[in-house]
N, C-alpha and C. Protein backbone atom coordinates (compact mmCIF):
# COMPACT_ATOMS: atom_id res chain seq x y z
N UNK A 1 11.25 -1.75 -24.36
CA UNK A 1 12.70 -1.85 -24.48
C UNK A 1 13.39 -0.53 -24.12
N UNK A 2 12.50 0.56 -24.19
CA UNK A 2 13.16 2.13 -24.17
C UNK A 2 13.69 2.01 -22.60
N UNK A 3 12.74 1.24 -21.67
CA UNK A 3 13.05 1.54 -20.19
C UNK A 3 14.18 1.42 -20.08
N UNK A 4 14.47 -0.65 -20.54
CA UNK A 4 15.50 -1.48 -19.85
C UNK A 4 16.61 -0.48 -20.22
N UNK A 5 16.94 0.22 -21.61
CA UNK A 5 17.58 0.84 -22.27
C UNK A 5 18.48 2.40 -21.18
N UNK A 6 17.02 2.47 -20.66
CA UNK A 6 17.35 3.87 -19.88
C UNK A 6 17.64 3.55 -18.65
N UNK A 7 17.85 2.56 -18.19
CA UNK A 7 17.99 1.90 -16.86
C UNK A 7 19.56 1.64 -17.48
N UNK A 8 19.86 0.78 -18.38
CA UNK A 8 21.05 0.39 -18.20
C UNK A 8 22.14 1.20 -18.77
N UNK A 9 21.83 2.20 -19.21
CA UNK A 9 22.36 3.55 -19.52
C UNK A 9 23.08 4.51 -18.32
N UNK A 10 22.03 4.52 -17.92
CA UNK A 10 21.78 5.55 -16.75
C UNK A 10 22.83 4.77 -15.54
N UNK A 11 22.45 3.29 -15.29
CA UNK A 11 23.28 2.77 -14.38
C UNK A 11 24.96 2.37 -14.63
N UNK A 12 25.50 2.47 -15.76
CA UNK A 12 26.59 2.26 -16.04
C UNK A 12 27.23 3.63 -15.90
N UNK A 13 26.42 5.00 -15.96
CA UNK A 13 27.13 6.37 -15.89
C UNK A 13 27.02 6.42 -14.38
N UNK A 14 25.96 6.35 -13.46
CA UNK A 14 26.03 6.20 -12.15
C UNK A 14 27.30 5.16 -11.51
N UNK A 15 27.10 4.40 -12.09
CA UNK A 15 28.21 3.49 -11.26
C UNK A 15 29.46 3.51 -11.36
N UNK A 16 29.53 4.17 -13.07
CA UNK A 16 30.96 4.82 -13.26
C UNK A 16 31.26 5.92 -12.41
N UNK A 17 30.24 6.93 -11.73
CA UNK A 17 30.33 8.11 -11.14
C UNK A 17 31.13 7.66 -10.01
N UNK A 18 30.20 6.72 -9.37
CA UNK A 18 30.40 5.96 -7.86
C UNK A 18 32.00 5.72 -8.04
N UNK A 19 32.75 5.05 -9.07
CA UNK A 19 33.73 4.40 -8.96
C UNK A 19 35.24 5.57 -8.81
N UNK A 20 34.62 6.97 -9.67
CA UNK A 20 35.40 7.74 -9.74
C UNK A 20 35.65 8.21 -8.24
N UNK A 21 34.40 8.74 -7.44
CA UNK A 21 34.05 9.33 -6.38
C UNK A 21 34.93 8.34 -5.44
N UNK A 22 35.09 7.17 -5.14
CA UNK A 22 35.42 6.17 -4.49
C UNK A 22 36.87 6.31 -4.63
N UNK A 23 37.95 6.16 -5.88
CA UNK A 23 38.76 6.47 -6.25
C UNK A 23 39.51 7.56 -5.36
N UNK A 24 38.86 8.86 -6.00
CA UNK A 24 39.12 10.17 -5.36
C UNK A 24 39.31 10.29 -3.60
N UNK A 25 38.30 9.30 -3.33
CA UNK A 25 38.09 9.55 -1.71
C UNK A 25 39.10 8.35 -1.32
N UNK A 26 39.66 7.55 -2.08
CA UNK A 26 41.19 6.85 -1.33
C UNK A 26 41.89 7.46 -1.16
N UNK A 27 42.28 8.08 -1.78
CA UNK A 27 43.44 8.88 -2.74
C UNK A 27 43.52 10.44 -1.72
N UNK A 28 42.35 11.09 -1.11
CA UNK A 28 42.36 12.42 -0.61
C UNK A 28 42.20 12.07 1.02
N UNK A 29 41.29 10.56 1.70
CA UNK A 29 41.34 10.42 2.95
C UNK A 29 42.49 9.52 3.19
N UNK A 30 42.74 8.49 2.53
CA UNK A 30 43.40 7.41 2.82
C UNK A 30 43.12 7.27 4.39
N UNK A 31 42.47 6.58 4.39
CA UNK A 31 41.55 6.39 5.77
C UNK A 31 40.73 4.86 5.74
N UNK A 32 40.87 4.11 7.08
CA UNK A 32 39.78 2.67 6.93
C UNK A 32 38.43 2.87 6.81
N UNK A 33 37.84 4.22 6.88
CA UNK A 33 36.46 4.96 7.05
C UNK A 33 36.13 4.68 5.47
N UNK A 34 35.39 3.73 5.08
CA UNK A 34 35.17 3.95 3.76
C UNK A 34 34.20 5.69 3.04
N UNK A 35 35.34 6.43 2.78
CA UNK A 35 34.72 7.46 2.71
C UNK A 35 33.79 7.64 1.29
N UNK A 36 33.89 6.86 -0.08
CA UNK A 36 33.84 7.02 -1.08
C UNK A 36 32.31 6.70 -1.05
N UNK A 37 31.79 5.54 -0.50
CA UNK A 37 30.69 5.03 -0.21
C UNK A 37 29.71 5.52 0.73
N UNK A 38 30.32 6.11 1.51
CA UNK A 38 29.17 6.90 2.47
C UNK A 38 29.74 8.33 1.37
N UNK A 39 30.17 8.83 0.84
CA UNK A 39 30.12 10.39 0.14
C UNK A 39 28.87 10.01 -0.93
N UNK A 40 29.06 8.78 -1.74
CA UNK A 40 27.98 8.65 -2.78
C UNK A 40 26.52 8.01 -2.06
N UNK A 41 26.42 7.62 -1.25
CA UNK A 41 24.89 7.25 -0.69
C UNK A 41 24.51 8.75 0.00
N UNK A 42 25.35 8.99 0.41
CA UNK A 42 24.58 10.54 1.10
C UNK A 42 24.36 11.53 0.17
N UNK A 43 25.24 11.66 -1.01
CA UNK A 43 24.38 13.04 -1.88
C UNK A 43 23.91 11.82 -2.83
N UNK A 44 24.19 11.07 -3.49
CA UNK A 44 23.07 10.25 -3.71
C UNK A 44 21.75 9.96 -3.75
N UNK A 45 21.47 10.26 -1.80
CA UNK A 45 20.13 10.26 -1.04
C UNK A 45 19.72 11.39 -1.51
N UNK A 46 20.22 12.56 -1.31
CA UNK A 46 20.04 14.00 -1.69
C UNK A 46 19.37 14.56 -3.11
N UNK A 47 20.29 14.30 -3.88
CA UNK A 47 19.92 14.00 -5.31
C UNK A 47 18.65 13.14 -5.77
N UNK A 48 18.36 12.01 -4.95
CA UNK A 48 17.15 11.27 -4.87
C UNK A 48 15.74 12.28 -4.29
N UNK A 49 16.26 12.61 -3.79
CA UNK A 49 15.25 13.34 -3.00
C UNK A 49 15.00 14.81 -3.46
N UNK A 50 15.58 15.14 -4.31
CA UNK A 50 15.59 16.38 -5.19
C UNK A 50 14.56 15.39 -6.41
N UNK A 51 15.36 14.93 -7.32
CA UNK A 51 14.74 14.50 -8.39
C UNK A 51 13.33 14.16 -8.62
N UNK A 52 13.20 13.52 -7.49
CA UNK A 52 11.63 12.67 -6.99
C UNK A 52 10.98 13.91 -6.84
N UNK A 53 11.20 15.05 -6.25
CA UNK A 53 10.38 15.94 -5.83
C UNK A 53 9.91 17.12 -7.17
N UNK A 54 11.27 16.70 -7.93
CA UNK A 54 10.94 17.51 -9.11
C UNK A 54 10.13 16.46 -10.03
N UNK A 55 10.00 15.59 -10.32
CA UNK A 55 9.54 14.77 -11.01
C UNK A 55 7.70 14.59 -10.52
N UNK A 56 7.31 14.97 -9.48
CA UNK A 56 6.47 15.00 -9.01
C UNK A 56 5.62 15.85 -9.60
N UNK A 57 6.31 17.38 -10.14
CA UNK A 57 5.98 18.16 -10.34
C UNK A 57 5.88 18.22 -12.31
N UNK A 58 5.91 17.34 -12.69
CA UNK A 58 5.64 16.90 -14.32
C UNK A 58 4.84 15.74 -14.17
N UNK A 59 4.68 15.94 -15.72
CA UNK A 59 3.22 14.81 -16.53
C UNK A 59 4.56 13.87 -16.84
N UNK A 60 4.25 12.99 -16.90
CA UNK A 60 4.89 11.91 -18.25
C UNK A 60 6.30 11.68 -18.10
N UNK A 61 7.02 11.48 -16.68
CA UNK A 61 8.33 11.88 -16.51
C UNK A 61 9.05 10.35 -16.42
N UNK A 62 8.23 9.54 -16.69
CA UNK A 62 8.64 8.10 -16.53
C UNK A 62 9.87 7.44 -16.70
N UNK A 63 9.87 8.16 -18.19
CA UNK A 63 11.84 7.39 -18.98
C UNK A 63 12.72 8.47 -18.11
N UNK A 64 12.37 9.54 -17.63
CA UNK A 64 13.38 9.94 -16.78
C UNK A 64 13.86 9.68 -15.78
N UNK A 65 12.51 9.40 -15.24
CA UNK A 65 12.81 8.31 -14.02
C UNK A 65 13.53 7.21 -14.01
N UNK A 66 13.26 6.41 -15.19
CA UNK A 66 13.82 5.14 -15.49
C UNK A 66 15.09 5.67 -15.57
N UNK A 67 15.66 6.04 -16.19
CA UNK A 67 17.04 6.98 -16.75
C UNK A 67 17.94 7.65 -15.27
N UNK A 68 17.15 8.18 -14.67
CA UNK A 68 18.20 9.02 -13.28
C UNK A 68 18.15 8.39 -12.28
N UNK A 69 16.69 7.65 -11.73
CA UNK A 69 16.25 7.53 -10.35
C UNK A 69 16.92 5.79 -10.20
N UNK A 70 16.03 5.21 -11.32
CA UNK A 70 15.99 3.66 -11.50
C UNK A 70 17.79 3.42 -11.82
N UNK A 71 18.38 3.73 -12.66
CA UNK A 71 19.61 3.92 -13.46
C UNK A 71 20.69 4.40 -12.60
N UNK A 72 20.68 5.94 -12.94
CA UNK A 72 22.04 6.71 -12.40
C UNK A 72 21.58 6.57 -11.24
N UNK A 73 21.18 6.56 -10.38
CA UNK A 73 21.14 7.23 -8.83
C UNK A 73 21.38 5.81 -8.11
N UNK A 74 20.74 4.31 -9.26
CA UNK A 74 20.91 3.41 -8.82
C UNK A 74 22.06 2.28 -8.72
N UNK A 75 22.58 3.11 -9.35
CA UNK A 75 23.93 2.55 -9.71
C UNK A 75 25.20 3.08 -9.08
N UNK A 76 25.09 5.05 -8.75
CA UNK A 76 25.64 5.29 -8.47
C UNK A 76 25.55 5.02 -6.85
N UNK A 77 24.19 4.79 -5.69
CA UNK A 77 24.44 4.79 -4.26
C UNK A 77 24.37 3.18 -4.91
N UNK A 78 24.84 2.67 -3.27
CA UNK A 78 25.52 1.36 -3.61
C UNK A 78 24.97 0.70 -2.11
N UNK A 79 23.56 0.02 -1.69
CA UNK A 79 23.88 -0.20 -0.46
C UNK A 79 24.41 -1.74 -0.33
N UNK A 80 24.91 -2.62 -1.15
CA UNK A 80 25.78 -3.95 -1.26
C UNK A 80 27.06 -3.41 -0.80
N UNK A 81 27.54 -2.41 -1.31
CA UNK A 81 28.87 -1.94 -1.03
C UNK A 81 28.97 -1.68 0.45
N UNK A 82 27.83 -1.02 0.81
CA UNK A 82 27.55 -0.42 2.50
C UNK A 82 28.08 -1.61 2.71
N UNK A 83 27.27 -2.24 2.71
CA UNK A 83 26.84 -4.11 4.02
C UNK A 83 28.37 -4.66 3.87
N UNK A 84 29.09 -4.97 2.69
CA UNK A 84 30.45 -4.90 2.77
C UNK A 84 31.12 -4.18 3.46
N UNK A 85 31.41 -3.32 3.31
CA UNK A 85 32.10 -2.33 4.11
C UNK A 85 32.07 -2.72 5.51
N UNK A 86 30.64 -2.31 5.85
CA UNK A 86 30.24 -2.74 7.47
C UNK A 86 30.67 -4.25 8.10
N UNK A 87 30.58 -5.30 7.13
CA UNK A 87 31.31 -6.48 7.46
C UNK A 87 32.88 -6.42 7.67
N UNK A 88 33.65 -5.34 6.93
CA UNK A 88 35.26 -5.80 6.73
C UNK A 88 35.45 -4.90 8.25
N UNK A 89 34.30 -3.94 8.21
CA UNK A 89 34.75 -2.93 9.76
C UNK A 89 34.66 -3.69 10.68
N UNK A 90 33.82 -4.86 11.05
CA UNK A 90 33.41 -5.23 11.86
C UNK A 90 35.02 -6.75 12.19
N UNK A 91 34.98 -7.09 10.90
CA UNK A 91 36.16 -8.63 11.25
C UNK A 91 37.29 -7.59 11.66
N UNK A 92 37.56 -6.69 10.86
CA UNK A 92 39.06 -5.85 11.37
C UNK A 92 38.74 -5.51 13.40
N UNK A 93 37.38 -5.69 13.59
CA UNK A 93 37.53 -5.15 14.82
C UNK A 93 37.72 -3.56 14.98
N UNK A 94 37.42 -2.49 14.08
CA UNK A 94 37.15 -1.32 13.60
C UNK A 94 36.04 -0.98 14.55
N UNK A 95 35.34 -1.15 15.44
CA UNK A 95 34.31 -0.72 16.35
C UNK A 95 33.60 0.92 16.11
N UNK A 96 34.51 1.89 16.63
CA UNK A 96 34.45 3.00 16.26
C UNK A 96 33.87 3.37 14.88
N UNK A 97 34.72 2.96 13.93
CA UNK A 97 34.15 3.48 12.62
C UNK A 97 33.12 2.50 12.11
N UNK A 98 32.92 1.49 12.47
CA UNK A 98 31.71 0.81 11.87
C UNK A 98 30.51 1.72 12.67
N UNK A 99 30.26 1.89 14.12
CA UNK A 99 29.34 2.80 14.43
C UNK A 99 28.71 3.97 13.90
N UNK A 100 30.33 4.75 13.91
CA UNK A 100 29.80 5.75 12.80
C UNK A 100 29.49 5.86 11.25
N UNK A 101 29.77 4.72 10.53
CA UNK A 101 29.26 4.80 9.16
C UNK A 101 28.06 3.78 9.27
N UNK A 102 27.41 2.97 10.22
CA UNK A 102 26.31 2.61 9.82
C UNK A 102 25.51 3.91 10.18
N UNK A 103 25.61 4.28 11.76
CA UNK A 103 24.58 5.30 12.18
C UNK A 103 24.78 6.75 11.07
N UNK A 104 25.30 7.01 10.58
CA UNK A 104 26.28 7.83 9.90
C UNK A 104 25.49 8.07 8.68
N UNK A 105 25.60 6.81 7.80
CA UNK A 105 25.25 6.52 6.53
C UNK A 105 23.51 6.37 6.56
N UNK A 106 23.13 5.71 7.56
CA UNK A 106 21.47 5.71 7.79
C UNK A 106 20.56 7.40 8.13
N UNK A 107 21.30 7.88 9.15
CA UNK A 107 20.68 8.73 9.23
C UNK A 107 20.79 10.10 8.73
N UNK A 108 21.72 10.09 8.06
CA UNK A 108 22.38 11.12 7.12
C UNK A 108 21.56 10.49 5.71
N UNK A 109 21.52 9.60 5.39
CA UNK A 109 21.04 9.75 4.01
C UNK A 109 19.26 10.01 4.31
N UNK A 110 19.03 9.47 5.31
CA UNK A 110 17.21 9.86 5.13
C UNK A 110 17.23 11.22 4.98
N UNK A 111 18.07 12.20 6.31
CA UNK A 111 17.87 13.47 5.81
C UNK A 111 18.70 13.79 4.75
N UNK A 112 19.03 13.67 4.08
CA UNK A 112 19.42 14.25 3.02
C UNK A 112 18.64 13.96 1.81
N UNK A 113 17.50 12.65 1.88
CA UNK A 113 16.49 12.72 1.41
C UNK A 113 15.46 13.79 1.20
N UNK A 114 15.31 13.79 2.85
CA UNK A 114 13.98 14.72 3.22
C UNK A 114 14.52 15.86 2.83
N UNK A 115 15.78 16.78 2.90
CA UNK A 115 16.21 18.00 2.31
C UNK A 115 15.86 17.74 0.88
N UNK A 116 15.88 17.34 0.24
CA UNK A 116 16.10 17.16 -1.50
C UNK A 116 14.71 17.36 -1.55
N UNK A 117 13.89 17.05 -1.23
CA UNK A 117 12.83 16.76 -1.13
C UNK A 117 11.99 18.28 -1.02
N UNK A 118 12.33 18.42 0.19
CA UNK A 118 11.94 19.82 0.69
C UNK A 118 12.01 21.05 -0.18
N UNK A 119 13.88 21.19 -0.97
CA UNK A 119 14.41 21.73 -1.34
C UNK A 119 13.67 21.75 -2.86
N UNK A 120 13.13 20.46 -3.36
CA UNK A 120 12.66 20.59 -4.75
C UNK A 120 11.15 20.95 -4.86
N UNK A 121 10.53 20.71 -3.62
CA UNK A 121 9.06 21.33 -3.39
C UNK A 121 8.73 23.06 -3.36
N UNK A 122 9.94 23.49 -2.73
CA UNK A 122 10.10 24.75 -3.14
C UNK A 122 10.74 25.61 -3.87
N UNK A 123 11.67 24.87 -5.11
CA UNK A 123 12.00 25.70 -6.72
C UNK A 123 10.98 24.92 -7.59
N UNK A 124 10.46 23.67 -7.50
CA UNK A 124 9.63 23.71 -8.42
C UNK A 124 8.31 23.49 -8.56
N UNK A 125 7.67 23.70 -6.71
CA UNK A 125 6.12 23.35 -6.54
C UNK A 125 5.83 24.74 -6.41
């Protein structure tokens, strides 16, 4: 029960994060570029890729995992929201910006994976 607990914890503060971040990014781009959603999948990815790498580096890190990775990180990147997005770009006839936030959002979040990654292999390996 501790998991489901730390999962649904963790994902209601993530998704609250997401919603703030989303908010903020209407409000500062006001733009059809959904900026809120590609800002939280890309440090998102980042943050994923940090955590994992630090977590690698402990015994017994499980409920944390459950808690940040499974939870917050999962709640806060959103890729349902992506595939939306990419659908409303696509009926508006948005061409341009659907290009750049799929290619955008894909290849920006792997590396920003692989940085997190990198980045946590060397403060905490």
């Amino acid at each position: 029960m501790n998991g489901i607990l730390n999962v649904a914890i963790g994902g209601a503060l993530g998704a609250s994060g997401r919603y703030l971040i989303g908010q903020w990014a209407g409000r500062t781009f006001n733009s059809e570029f959904p900026f809120g959603t590609f800002i939280v999948n890309i440090f998102g990815s980042l943050l994923m890729g940090i955590l994992i790498g630090w977590l690698l580096t402990r015994e017994g890190g499980e409920q944390m995992k459950l808690f940040l990775a499974t939870g917050f990180l999962g709640g806060f990147t959103t890729f349902s929201a992506f595939s939306l997005d990419v659908i409303n770009l696509l009926e508006r006839k948005a061409y341009t910006p659907f290009i750049l936030y799929v290619s955008g959002s894909v290849v920006l979040a792997i590396a920003a994976l692989a940085i997190g990654l990198f980045v946590a292999k060397r403060v905490f390996g």
